[in-house]
PDB file of N, CA and C in Angstrom:
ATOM      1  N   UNK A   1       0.342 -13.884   0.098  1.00  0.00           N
ATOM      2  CA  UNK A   1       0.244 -13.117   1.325  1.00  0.00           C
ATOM      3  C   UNK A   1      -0.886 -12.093   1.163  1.00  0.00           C
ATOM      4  N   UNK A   2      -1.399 -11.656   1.965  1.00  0.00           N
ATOM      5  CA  UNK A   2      -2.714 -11.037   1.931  1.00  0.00           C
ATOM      6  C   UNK A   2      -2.091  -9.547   2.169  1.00  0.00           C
ATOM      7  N   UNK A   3      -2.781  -8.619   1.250  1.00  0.00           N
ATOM      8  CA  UNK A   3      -2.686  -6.862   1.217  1.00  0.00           C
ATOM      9  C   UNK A   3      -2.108  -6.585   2.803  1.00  0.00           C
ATOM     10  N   UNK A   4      -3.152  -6.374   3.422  1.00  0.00           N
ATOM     11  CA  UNK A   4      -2.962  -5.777   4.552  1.00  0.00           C
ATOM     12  C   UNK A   4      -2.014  -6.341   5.269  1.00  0.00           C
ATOM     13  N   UNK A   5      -1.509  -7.795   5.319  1.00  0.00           N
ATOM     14  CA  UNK A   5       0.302  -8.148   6.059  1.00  0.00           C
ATOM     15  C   UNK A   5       0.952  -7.878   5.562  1.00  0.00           C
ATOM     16  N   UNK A   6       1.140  -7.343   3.844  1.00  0.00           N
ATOM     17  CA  UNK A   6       2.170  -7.273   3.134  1.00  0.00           C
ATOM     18  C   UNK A   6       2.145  -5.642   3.562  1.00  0.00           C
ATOM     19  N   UNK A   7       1.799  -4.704   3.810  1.00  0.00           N
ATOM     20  CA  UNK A   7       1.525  -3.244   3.326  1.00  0.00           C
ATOM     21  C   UNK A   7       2.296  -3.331   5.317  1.00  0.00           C
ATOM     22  N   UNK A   8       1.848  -3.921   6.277  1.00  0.00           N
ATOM     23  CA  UNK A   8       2.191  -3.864   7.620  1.00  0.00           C
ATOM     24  C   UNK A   8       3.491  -4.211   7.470  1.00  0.00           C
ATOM     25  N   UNK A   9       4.188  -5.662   7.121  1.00  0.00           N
ATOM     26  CA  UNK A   9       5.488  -6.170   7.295  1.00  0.00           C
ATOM     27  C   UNK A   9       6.244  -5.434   6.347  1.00  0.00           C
ATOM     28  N   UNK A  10       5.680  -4.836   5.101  1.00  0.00           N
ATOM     29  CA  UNK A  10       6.736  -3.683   4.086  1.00  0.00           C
ATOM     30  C   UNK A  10       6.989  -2.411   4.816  1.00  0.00           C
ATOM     31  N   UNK A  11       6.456  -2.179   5.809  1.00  0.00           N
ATOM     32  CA  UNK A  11       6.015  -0.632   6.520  1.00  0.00           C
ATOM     33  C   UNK A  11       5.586   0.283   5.742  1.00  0.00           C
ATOM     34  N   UNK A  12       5.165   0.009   4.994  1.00  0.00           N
ATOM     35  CA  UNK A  12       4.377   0.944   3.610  1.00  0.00           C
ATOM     36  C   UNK A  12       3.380   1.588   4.521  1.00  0.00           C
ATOM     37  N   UNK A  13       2.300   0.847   5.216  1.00  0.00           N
ATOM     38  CA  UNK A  13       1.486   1.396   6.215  1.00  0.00           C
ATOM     39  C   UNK A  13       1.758   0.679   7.953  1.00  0.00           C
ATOM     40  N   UNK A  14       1.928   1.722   8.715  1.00  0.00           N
ATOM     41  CA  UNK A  14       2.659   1.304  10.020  1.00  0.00           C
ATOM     42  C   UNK A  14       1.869   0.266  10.886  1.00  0.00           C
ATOM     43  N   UNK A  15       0.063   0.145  10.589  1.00  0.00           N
ATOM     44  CA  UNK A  15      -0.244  -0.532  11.459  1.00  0.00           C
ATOM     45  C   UNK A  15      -1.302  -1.628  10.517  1.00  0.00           C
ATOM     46  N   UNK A  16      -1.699  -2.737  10.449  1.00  0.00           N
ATOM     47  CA  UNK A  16      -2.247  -3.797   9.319  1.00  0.00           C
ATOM     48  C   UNK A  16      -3.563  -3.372   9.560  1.00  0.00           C
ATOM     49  N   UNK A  17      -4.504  -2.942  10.644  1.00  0.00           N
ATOM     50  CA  UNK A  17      -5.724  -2.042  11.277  1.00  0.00           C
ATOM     51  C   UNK A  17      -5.988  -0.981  10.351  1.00  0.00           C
ATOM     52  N   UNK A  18      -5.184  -0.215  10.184  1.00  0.00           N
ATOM     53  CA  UNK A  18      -5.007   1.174   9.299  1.00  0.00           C
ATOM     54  C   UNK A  18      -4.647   0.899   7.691  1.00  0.00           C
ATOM     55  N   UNK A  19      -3.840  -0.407   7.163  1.00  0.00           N
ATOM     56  CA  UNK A  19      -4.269  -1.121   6.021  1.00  0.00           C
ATOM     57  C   UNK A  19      -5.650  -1.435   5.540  1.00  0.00           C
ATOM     58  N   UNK A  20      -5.754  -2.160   6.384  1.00  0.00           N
ATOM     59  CA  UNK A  20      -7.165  -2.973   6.292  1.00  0.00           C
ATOM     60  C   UNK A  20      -8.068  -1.650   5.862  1.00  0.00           C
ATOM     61  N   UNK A  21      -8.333  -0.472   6.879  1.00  0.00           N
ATOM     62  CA  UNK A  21      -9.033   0.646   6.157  1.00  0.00           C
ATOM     63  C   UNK A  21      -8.732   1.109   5.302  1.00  0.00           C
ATOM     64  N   UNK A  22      -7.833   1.550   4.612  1.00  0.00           N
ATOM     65  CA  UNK A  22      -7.193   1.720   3.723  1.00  0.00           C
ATOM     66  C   UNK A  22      -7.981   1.174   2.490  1.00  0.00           C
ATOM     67  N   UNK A  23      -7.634  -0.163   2.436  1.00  0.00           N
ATOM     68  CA  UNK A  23      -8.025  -1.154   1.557  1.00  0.00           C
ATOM     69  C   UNK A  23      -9.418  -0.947   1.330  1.00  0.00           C
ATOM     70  N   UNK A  24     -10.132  -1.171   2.583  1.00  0.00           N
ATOM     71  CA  UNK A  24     -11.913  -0.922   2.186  1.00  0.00           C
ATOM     72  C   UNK A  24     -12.518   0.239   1.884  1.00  0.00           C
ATOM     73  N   UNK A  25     -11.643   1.714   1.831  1.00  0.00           N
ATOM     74  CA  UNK A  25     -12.071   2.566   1.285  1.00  0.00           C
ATOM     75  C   UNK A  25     -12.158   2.795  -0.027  1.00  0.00           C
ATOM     76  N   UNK A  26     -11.180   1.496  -0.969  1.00  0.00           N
ATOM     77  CA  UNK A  26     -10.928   1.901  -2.123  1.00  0.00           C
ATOM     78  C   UNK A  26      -9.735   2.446  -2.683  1.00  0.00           C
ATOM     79  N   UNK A  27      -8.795   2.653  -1.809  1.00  0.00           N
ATOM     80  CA  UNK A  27      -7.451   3.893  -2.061  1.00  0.00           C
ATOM     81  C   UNK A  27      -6.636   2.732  -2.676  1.00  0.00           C
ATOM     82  N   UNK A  28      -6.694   1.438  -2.535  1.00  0.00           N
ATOM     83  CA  UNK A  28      -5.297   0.348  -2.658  1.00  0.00           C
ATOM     84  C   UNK A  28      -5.929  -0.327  -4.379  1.00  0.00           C
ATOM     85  N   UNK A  29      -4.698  -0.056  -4.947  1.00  0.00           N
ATOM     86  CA  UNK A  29      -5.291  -1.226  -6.545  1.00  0.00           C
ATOM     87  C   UNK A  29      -3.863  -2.158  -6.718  1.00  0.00           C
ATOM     88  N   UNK A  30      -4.224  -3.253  -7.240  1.00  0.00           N
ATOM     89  CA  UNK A  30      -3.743  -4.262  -7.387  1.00  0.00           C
ATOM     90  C   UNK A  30      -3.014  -4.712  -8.777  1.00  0.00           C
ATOM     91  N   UNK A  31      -1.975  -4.318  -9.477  1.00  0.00           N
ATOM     92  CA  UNK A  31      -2.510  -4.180 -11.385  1.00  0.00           C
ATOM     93  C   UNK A  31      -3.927  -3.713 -11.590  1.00  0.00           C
ATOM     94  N   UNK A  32      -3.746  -2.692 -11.014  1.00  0.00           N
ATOM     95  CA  UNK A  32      -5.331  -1.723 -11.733  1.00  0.00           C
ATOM     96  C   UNK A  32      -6.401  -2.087 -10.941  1.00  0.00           C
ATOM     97  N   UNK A  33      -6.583  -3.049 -10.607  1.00  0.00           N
ATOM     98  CA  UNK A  33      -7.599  -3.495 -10.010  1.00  0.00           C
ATOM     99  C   UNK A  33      -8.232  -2.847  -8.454  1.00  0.00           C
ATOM    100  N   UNK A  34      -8.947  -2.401  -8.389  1.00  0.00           N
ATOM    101  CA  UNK A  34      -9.480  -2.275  -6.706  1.00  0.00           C
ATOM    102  C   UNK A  34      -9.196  -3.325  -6.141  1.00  0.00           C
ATOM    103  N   UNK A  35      -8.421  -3.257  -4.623  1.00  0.00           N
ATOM    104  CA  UNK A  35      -8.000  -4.454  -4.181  1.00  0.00           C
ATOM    105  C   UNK A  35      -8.481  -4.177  -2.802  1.00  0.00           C
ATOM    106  N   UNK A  36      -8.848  -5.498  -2.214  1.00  0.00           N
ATOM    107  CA  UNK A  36      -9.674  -5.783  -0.662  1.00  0.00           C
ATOM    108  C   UNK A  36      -8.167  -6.059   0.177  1.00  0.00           C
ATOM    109  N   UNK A  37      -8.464  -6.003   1.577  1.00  0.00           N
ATOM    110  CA  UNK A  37      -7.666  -6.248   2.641  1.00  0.00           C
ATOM    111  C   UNK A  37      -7.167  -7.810   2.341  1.00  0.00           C
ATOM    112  N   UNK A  38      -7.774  -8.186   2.424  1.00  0.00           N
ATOM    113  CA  UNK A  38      -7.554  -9.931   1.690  1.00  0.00           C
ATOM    114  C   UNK A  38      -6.915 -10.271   0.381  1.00  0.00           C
ATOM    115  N   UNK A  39      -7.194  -9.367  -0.425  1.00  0.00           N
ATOM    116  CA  UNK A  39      -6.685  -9.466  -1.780  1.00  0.00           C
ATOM    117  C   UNK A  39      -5.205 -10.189  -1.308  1.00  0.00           C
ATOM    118  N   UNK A  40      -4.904 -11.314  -2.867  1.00  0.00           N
ATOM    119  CA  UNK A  40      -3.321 -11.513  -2.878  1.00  0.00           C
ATOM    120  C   UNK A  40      -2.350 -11.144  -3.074  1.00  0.00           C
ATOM    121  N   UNK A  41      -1.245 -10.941  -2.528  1.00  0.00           N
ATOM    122  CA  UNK A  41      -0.130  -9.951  -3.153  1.00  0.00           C
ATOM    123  C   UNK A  41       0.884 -11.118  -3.504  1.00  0.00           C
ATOM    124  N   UNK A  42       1.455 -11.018  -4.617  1.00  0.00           N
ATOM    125  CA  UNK A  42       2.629 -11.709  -5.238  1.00  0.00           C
ATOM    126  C   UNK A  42       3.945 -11.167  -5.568  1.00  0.00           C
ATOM    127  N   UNK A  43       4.575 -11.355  -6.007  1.00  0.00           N
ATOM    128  CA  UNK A  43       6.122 -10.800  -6.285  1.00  0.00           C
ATOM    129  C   UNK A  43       5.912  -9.975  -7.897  1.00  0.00           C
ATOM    130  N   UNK A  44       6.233  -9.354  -8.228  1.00  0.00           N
ATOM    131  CA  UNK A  44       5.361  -8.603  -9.124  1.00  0.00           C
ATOM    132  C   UNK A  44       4.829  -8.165  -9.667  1.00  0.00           C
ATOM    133  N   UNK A  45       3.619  -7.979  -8.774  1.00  0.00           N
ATOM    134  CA  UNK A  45       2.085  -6.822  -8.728  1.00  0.00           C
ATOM    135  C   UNK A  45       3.039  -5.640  -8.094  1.00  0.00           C
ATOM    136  N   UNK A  46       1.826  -4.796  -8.906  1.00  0.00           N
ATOM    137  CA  UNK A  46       1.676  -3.191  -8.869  1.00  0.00           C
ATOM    138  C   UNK A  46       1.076  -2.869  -7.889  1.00  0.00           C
ATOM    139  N   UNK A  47       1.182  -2.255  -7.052  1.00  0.00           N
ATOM    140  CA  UNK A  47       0.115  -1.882  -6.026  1.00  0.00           C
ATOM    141  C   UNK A  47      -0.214   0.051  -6.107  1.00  0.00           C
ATOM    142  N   UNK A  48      -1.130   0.408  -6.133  1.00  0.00           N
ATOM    143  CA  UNK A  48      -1.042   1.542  -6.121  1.00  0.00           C
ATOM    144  C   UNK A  48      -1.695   2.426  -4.957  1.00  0.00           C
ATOM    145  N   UNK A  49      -1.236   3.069  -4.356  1.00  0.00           N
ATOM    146  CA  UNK A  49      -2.139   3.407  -2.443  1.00  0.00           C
ATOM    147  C   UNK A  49      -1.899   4.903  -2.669  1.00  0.00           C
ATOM    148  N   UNK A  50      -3.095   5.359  -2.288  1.00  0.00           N
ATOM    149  CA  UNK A  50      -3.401   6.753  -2.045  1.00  0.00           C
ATOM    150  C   UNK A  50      -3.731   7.047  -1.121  1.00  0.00           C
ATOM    151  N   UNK A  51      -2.548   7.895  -0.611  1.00  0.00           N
ATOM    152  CA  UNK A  51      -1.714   8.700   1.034  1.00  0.00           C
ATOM    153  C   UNK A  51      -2.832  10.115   0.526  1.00  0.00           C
ATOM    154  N   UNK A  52      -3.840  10.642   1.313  1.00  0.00           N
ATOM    155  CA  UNK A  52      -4.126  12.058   0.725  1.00  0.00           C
ATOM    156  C   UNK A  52      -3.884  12.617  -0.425  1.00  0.00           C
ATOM    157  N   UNK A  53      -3.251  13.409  -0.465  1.00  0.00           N
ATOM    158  CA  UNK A  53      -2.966  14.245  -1.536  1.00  0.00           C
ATOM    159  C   UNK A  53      -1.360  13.458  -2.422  1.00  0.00           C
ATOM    160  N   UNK A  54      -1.531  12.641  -2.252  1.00  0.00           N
ATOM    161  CA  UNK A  54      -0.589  11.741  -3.036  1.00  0.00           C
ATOM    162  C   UNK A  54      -0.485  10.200  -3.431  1.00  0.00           C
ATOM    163  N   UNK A  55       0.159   9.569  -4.950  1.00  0.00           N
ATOM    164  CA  UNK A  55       0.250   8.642  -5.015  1.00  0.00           C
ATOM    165  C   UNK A  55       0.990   7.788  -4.951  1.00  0.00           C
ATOM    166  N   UNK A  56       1.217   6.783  -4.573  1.00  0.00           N
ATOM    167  CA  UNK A  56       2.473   6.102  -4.183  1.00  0.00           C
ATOM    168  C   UNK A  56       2.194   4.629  -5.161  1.00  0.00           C
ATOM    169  N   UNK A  57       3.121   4.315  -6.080  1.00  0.00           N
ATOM    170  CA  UNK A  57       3.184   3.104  -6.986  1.00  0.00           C
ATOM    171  C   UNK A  57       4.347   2.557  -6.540  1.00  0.00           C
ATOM    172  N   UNK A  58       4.176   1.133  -6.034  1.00  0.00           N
ATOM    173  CA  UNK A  58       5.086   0.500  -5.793  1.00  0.00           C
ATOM    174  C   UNK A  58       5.150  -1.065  -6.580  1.00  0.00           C
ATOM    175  N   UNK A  59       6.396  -1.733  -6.734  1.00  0.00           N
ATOM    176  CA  UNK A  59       6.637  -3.071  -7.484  1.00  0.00           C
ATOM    177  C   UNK A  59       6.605  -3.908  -6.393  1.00  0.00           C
ATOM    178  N   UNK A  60       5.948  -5.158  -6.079  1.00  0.00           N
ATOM    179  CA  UNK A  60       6.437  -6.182  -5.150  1.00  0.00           C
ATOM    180  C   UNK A  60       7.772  -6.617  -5.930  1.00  0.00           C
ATOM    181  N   UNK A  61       8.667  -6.807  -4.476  1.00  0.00           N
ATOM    182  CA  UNK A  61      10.092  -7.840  -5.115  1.00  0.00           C
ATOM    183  C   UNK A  61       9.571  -9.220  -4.310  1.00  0.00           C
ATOM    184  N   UNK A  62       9.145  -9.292  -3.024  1.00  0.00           N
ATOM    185  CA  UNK A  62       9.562 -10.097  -2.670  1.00  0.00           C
ATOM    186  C   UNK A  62       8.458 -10.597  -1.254  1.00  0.00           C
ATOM    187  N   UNK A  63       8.305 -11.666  -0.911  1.00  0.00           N
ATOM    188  CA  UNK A  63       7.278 -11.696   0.076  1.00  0.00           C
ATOM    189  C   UNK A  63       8.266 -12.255   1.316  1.00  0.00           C
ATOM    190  N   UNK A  64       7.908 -11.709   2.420  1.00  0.00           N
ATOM    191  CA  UNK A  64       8.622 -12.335   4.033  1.00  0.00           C
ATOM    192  C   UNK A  64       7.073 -12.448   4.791  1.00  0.00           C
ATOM    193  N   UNK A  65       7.162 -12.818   6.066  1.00  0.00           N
ATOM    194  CA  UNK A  65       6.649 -12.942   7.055  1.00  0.00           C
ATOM    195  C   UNK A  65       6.997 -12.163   8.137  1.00  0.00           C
ATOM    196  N   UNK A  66       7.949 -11.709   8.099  1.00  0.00           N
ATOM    197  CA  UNK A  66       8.642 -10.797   8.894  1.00  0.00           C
ATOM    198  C   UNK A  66      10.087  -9.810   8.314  1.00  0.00           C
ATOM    199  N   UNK A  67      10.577  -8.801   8.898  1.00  0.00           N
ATOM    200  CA  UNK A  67      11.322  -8.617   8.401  1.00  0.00           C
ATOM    201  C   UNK A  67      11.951  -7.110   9.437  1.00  0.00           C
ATOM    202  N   UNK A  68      13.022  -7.125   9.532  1.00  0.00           N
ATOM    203  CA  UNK A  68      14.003  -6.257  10.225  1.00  0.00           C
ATOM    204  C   UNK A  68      13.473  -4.625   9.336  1.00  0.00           C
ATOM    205  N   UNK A  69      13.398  -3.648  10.281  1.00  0.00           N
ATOM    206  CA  UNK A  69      13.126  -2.180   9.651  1.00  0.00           C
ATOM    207  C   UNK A  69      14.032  -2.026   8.788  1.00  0.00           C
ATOM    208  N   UNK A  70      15.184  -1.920   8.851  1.00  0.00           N
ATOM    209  CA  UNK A  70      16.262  -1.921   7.679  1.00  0.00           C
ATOM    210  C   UNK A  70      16.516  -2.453   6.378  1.00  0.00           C
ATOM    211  N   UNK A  71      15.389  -4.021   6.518  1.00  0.00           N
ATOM    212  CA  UNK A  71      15.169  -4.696   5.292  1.00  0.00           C
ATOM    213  C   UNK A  71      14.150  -4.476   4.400  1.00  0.00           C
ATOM    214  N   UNK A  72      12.896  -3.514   4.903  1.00  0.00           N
ATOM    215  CA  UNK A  72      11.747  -3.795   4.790  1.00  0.00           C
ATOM    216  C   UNK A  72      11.547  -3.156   3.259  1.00  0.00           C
ATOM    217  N   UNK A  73      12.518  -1.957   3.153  1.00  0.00           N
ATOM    218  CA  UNK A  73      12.439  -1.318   1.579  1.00  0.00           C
ATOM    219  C   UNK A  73      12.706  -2.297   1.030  1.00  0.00           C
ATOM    220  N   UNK A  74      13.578  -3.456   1.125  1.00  0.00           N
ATOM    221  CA  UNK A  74      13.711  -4.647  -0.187  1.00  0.00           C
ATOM    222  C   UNK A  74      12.677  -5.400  -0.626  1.00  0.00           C
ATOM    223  N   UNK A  75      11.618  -5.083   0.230  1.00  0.00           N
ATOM    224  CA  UNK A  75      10.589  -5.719  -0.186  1.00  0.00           C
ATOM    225  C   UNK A  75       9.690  -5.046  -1.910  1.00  0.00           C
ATOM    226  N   UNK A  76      10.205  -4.102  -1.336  1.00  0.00           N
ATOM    227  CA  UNK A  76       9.409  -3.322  -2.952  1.00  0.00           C
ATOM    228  C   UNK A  76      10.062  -2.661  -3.257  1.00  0.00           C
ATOM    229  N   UNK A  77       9.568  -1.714  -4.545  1.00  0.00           N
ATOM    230  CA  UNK A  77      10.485  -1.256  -5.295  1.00  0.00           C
ATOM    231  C   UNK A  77       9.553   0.314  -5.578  1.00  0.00           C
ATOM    232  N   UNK A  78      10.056   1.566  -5.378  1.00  0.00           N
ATOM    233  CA  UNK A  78       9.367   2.156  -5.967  1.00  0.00           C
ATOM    234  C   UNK A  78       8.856   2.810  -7.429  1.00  0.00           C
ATOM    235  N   UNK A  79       8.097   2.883  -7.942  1.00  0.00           N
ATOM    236  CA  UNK A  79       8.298   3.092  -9.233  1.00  0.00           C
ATOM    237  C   UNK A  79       7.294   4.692  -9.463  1.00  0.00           C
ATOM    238  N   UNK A  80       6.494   5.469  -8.867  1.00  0.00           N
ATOM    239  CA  UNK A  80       6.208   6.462  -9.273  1.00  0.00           C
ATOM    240  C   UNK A  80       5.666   7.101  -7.591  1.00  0.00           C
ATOM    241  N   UNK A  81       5.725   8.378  -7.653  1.00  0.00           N
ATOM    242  CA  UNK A  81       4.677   9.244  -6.622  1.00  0.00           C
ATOM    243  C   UNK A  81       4.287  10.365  -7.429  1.00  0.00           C
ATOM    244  N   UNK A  82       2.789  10.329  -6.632  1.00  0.00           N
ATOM    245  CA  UNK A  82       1.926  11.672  -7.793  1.00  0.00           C
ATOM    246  C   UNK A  82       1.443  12.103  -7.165  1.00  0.00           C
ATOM    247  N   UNK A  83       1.365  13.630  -6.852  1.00  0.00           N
ATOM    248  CA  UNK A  83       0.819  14.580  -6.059  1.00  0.00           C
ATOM    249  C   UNK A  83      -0.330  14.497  -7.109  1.00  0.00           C
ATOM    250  N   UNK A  84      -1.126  15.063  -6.156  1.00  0.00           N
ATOM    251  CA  UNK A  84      -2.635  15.430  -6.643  1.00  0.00           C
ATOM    252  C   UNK A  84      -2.721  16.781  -6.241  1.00  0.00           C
ATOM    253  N   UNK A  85      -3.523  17.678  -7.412  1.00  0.00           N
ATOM    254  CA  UNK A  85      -3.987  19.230  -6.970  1.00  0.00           C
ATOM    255  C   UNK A  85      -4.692  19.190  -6.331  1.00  0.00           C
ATOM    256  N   UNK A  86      -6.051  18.132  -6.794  1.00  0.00           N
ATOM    257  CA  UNK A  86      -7.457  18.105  -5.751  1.00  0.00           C
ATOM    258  C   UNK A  86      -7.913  17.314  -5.152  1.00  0.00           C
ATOM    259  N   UNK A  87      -8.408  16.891  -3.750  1.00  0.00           N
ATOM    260  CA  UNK A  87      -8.796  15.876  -3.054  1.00  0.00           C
ATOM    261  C   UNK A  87      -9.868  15.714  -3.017  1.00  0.00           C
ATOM    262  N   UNK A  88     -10.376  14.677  -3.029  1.00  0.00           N
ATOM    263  CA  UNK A  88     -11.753  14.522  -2.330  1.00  0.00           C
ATOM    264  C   UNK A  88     -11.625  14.402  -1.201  1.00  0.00           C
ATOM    265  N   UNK A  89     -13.078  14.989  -0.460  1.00  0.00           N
ATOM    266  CA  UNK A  89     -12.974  15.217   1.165  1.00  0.00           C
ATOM    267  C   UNK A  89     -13.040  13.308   1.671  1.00  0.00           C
ATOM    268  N   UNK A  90     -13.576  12.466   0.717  1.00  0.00           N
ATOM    269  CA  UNK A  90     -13.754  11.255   1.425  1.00  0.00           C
ATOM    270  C   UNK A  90     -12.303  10.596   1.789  1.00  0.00           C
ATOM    271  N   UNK A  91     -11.125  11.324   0.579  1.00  0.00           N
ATOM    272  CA  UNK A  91      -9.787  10.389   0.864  1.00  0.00           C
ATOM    273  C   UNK A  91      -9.104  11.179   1.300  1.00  0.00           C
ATOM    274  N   UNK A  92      -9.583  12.453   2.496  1.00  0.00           N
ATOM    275  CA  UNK A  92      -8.449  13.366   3.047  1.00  0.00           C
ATOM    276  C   UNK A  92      -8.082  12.259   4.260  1.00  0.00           C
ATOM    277  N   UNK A  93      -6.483  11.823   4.998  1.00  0.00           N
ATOM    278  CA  UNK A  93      -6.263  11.356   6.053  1.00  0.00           C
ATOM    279  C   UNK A  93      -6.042  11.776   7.091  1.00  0.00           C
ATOM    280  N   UNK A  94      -6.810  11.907   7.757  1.00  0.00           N
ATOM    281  CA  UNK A  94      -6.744  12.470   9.101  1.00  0.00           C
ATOM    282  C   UNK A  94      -6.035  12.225  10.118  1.00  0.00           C
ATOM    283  N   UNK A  95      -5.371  10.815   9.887  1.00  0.00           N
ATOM    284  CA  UNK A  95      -4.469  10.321  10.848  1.00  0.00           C
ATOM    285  C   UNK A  95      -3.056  10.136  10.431  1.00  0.00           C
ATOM    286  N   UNK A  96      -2.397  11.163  11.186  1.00  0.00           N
ATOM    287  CA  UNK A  96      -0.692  11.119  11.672  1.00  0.00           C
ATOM    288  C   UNK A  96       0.147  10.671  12.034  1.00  0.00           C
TER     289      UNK A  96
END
């Protein structure tokens, strides 16, 4: 399944548009890796996405095509969040 449907159908990020940027800024890694909107996501990879001033590490469990709001945390697993002291102005998010 490709980054940006998995990050939309997990609700990790609310809209696959706002993934997709995400992704091409650089903020999304893959097991370490810088990962593209396209990149593959599998059942456990690391993904790591940087929200502003924070990090969010998550485990894939599981891939759907769809999935009920109530289900959508089963899709991953969390495994760390890391505030950051300092931002760069390029990865401040401006959108709410």
């Amino acid at each position: 399944m490709r980054l940006d449907k998995f990050l939309k159908v997990s609700r990790l990020i609310k809209r696959r548009t706002l993934a997709k940027q995400v992704a091409d800024q650089g903020r999304i890694t893959i097991d370490g890796k810088v990962a593209k909107a396209s990149s593959d996501v599998a059942p456990g990879n690391e993904l790591a996405i940087r929200f502003g001033q924070k990090i969010v590490t998550v485990t894939v469990n599981e891939l759907k095509a769809s999935t009920k709001k109530e289900d959508a945390t089963m899709m991953y697993t969390i495994v760390r969040e890391e505030k950051l002291e300092k931002v760069d102005p390029e990865f401040v998010d401006d959108e709410d």
